[in-house]
C-alpha atoms as a PDB file:
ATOM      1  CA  UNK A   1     127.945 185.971 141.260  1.00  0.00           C
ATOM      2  CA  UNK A   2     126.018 182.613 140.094  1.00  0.00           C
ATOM      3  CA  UNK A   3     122.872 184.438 140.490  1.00  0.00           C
ATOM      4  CA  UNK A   4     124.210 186.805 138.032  1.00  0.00           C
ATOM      5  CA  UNK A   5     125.140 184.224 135.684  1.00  0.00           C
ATOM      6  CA  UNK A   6     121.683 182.827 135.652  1.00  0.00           C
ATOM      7  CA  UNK A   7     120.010 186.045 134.913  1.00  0.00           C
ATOM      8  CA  UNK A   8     122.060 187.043 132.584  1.00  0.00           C
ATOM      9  CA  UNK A   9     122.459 183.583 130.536  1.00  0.00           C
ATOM     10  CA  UNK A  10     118.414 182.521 130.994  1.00  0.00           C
ATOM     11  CA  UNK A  11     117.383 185.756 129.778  1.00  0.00           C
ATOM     12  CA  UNK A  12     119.796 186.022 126.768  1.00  0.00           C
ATOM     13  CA  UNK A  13     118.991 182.103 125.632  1.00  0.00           C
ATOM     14  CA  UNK A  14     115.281 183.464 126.034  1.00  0.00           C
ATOM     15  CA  UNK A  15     115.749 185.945 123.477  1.00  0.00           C
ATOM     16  CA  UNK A  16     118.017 183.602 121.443  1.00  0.00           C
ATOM     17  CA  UNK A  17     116.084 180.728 121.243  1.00  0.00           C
ATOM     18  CA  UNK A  18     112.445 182.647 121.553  1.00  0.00           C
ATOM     19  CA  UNK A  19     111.658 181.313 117.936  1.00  0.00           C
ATOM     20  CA  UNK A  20     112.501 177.914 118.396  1.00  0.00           C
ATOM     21  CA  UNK A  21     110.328 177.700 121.913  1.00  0.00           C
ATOM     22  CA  UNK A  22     107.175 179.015 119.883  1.00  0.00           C
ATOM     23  CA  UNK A  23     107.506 175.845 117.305  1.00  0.00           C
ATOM     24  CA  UNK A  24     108.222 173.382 120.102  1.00  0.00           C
ATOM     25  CA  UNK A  25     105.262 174.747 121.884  1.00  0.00           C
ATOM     26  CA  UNK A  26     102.790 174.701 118.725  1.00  0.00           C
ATOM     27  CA  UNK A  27     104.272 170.892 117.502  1.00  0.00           C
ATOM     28  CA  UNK A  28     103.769 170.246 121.209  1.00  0.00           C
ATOM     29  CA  UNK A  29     100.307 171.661 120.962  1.00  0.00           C
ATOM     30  CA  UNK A  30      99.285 169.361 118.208  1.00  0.00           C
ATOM     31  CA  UNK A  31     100.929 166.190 120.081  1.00  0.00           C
ATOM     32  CA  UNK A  32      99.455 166.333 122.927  1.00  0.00           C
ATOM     33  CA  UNK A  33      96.709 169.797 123.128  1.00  0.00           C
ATOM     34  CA  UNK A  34      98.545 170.961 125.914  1.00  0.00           C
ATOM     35  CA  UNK A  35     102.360 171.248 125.094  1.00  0.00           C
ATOM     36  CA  UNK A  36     103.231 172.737 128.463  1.00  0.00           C
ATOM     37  CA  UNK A  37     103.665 170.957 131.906  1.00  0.00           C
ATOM     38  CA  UNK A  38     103.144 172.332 135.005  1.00  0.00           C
ATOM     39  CA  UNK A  39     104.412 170.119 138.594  1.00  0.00           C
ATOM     40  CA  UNK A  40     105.059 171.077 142.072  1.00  0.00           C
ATOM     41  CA  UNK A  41     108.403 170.173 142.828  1.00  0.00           C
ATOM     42  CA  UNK A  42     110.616 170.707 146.132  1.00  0.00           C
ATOM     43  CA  UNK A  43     113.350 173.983 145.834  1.00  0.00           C
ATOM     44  CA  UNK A  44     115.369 176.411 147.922  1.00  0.00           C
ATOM     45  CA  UNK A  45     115.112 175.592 151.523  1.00  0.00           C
ATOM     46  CA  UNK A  46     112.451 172.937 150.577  1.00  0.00           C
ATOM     47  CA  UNK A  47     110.310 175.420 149.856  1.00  0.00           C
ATOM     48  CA  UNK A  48     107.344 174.423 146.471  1.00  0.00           C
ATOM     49  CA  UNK A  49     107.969 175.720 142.943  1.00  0.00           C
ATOM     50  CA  UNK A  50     105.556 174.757 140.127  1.00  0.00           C
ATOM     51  CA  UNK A  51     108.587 173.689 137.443  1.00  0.00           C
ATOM     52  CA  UNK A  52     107.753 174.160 133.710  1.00  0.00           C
ATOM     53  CA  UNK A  53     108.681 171.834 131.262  1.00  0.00           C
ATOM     54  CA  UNK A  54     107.322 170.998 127.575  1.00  0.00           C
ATOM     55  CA  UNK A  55     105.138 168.440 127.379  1.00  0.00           C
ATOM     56  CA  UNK A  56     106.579 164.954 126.682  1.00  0.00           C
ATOM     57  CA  UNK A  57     103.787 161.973 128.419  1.00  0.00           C
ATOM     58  CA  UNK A  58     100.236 162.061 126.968  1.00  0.00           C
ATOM     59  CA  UNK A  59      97.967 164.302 129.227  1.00  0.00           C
ATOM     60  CA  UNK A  60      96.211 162.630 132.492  1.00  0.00           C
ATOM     61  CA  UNK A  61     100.023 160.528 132.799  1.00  0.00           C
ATOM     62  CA  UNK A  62     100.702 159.881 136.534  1.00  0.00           C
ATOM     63  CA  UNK A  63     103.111 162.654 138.044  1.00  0.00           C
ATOM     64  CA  UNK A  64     106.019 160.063 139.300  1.00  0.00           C
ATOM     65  CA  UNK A  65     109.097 160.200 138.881  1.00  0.00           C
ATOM     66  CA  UNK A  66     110.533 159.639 135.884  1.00  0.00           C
ATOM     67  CA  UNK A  67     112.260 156.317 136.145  1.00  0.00           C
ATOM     68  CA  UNK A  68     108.768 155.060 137.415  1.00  0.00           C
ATOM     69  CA  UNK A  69     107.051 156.010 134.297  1.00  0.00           C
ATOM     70  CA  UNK A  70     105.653 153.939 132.264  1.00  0.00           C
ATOM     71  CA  UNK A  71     107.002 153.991 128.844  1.00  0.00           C
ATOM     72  CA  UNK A  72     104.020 153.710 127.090  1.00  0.00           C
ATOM     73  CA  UNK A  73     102.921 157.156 128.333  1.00  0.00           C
ATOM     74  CA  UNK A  74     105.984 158.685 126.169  1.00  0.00           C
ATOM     75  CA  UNK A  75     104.498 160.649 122.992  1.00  0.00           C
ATOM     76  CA  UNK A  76     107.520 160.066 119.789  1.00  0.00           C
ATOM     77  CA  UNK A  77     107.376 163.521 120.102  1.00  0.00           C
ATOM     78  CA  UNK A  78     108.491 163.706 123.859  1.00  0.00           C
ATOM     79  CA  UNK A  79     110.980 161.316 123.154  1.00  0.00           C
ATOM     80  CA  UNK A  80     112.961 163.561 120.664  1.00  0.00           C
ATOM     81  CA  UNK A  81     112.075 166.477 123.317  1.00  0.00           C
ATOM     82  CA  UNK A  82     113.415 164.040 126.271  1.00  0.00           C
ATOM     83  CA  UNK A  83     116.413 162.817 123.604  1.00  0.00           C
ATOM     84  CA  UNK A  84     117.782 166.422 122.324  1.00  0.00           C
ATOM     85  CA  UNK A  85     116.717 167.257 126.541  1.00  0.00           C
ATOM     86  CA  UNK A  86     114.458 170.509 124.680  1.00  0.00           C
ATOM     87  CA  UNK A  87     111.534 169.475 127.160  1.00  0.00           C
ATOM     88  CA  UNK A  88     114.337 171.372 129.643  1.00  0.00           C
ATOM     89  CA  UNK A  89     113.782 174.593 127.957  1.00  0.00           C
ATOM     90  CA  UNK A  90     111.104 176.662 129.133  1.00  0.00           C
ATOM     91  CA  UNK A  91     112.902 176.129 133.302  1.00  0.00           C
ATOM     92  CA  UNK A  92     114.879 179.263 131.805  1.00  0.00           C
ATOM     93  CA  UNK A  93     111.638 180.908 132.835  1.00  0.00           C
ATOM     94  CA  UNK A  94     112.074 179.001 136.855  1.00  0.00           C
ATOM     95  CA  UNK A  95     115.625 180.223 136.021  1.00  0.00           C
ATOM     96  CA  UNK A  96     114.843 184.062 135.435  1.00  0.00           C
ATOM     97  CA  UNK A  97     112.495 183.815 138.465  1.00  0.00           C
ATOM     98  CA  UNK A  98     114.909 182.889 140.712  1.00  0.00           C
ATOM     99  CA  UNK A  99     113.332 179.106 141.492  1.00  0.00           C
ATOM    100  CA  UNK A 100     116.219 177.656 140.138  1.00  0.00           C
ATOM    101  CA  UNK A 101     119.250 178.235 138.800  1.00  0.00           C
ATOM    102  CA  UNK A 102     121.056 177.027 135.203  1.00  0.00           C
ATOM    103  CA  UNK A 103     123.354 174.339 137.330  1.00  0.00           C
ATOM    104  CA  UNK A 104     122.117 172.882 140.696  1.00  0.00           C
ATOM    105  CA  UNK A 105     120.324 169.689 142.022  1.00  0.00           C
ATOM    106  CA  UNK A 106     117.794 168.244 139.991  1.00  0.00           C
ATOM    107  CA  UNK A 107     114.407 169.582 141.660  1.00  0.00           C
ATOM    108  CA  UNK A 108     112.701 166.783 142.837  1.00  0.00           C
ATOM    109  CA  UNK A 109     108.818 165.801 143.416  1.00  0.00           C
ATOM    110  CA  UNK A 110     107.337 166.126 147.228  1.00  0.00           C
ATOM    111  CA  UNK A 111     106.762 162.280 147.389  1.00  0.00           C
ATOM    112  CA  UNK A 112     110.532 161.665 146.713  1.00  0.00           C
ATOM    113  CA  UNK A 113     110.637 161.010 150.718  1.00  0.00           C
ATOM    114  CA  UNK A 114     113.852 159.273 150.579  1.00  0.00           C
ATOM    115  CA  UNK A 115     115.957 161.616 148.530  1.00  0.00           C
ATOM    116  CA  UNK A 116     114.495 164.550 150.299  1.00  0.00           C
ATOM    117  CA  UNK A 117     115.726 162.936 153.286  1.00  0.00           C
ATOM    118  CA  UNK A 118     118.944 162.404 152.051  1.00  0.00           C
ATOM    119  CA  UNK A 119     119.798 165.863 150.477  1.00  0.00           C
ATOM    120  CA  UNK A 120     118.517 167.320 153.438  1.00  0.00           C
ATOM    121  CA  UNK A 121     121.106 165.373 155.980  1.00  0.00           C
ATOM    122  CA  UNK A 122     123.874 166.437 153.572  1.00  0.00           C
ATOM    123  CA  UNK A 123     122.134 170.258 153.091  1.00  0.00           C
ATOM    124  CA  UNK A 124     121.301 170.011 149.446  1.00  0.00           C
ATOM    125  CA  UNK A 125     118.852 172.238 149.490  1.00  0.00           C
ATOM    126  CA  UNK A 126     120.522 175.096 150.819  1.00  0.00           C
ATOM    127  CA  UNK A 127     120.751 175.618 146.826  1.00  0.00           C
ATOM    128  CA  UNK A 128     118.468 177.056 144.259  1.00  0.00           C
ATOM    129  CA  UNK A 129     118.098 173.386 141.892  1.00  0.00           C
ATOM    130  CA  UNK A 130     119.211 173.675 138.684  1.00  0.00           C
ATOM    131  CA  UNK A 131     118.257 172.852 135.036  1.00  0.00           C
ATOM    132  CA  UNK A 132     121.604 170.517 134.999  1.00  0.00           C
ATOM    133  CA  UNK A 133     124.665 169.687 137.340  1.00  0.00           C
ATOM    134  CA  UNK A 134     127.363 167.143 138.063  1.00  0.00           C
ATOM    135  CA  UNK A 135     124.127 164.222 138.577  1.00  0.00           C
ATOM    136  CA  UNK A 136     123.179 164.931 135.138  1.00  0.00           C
ATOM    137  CA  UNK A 137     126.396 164.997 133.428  1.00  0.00           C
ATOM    138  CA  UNK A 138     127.277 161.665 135.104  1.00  0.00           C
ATOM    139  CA  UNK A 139     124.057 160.244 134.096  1.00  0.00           C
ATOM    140  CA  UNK A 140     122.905 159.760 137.825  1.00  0.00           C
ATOM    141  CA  UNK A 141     119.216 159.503 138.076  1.00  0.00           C
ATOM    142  CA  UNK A 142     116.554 159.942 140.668  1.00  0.00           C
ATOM    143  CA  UNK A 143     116.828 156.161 141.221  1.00  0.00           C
ATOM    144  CA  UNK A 144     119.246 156.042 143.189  1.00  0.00           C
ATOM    145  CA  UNK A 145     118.467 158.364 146.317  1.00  0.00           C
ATOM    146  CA  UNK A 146     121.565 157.896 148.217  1.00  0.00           C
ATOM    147  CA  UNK A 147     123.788 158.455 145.316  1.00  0.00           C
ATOM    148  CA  UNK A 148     122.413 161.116 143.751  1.00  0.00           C
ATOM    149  CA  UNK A 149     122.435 163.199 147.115  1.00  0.00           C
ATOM    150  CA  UNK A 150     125.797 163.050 148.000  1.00  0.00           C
ATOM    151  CA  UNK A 151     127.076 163.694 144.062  1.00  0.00           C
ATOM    152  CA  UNK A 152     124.687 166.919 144.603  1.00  0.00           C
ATOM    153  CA  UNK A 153     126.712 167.781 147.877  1.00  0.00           C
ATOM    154  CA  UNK A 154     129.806 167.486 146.292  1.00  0.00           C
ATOM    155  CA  UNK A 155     128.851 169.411 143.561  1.00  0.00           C
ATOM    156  CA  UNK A 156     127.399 171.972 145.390  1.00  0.00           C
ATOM    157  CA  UNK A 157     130.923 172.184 147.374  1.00  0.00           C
ATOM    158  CA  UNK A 158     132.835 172.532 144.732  1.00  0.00           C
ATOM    159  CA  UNK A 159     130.634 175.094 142.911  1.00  0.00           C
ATOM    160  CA  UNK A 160     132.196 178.065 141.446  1.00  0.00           C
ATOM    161  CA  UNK A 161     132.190 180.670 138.009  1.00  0.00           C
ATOM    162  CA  UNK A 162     134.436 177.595 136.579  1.00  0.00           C
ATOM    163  CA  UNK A 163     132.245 174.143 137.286  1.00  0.00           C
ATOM    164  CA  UNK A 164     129.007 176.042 136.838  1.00  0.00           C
ATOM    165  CA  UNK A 165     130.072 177.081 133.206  1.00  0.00           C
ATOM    166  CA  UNK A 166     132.093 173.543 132.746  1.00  0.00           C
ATOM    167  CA  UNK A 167     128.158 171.686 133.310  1.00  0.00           C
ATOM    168  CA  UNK A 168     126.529 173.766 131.379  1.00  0.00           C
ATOM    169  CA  UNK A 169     128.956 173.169 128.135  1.00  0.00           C
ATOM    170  CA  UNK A 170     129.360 169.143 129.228  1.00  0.00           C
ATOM    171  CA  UNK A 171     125.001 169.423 129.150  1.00  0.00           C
ATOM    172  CA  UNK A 172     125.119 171.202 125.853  1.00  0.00           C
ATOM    173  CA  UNK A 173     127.723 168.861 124.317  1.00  0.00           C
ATOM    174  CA  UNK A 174     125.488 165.884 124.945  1.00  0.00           C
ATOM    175  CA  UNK A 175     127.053 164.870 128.144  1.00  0.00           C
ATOM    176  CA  UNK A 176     124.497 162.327 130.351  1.00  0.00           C
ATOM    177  CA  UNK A 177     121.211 160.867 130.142  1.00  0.00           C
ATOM    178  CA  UNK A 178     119.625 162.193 133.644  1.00  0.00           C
ATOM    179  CA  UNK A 179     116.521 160.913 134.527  1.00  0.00           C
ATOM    180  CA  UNK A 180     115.237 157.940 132.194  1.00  0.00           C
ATOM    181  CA  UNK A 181     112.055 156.394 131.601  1.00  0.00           C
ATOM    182  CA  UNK A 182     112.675 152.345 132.557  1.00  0.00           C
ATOM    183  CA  UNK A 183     111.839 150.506 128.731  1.00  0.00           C
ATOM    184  CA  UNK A 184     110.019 148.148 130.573  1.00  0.00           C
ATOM    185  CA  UNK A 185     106.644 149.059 131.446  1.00  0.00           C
ATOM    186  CA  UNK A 186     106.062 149.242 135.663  1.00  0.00           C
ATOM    187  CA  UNK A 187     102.935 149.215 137.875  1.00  0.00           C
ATOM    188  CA  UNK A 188     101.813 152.989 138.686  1.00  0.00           C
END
């Protein structure tokens, strides 16, 4: 019945917000020449996706996790993107694919060897990820492995037509920071 949800929902915010994508993606073209970004990140069953996101580091950034980044990188662009969380946007397409779904785990990157560890002893990824979730509401970021794998289990546990539409309206109200950028800048 989630699945449902997701196709439905993705494809109907697609259609809704169709204009708005078009001017993030030519603002985002001007910031940065390439307002799309493309990474491989672990899914279903641990199997690779390539995740789509808008564009919010200056090209040729290092892909690491996010609270790893370095500041710097950060166009003030990407920061209203990462702010307002519209750099989230264009994983309705991952969503409508089936690659992810609106509320799961937070995909992560293949060289996040401890938290892939960790969701896998308490079977995260027996889920599609999703574009938000409990971790994200919460503010839980990928900084904290341990943490964030065993909110994502309880999530996942509890996961029904009720909590999957109660994240998505806590994520639209504003709810949670997810994954932040540290202020301070850090070796790469």
């Amino acid at each position: 019945m989630l699945r449902f949800f997701d196709i439905v929902l993705s494809l109907l915010a697609l259609v809704i917000i169709g204009p708005l994508l078009l001017l993030l993606a030519i603002v985002g073209l001007l910031d940065t020449g390439a307002p799309l970004f493309r990474q491989t990140r672990v899914g279903l069953g641990k199997k690779h996706f390539t995740l789509v996101k808008f564009r919010t580091m200056r090209p040729g950034t290092a892909h690491v996790a996010t609270h790893l980044a370095d500041a710097s990188s950060v166009t003030p662009f990407g920061r209203l993107l990462r702010r307002t969380k519209l750099d989230e946007l264009p994983q309705l397409w991952n969503v409508l694919k089936g690659e992810m779904s609106l509320v799961g785990p937070r995909p992560c990157l293949l060289t996040q060897t401890e938290l892939i560890e960790a969701r896998s002893h308490r079977g995260v990824f027996e889920a599609r990820p999703g574009i938000t979730g409990l971790a994200q509401v919460k503010g839980i970021d990928m900084s904290t492995p341990d943490l964030l794998a065993q909110t994502d289990a309880a999530m996942l546990a509890s996961l029904g037509p009720w909590n999957y539409l109660k994240y998505i309206l806590l994520t639209l109200r504003g709810h949670g920071a997810g994954d932040r950028i540290a202020s301070r800048k850090r070796c790469e």
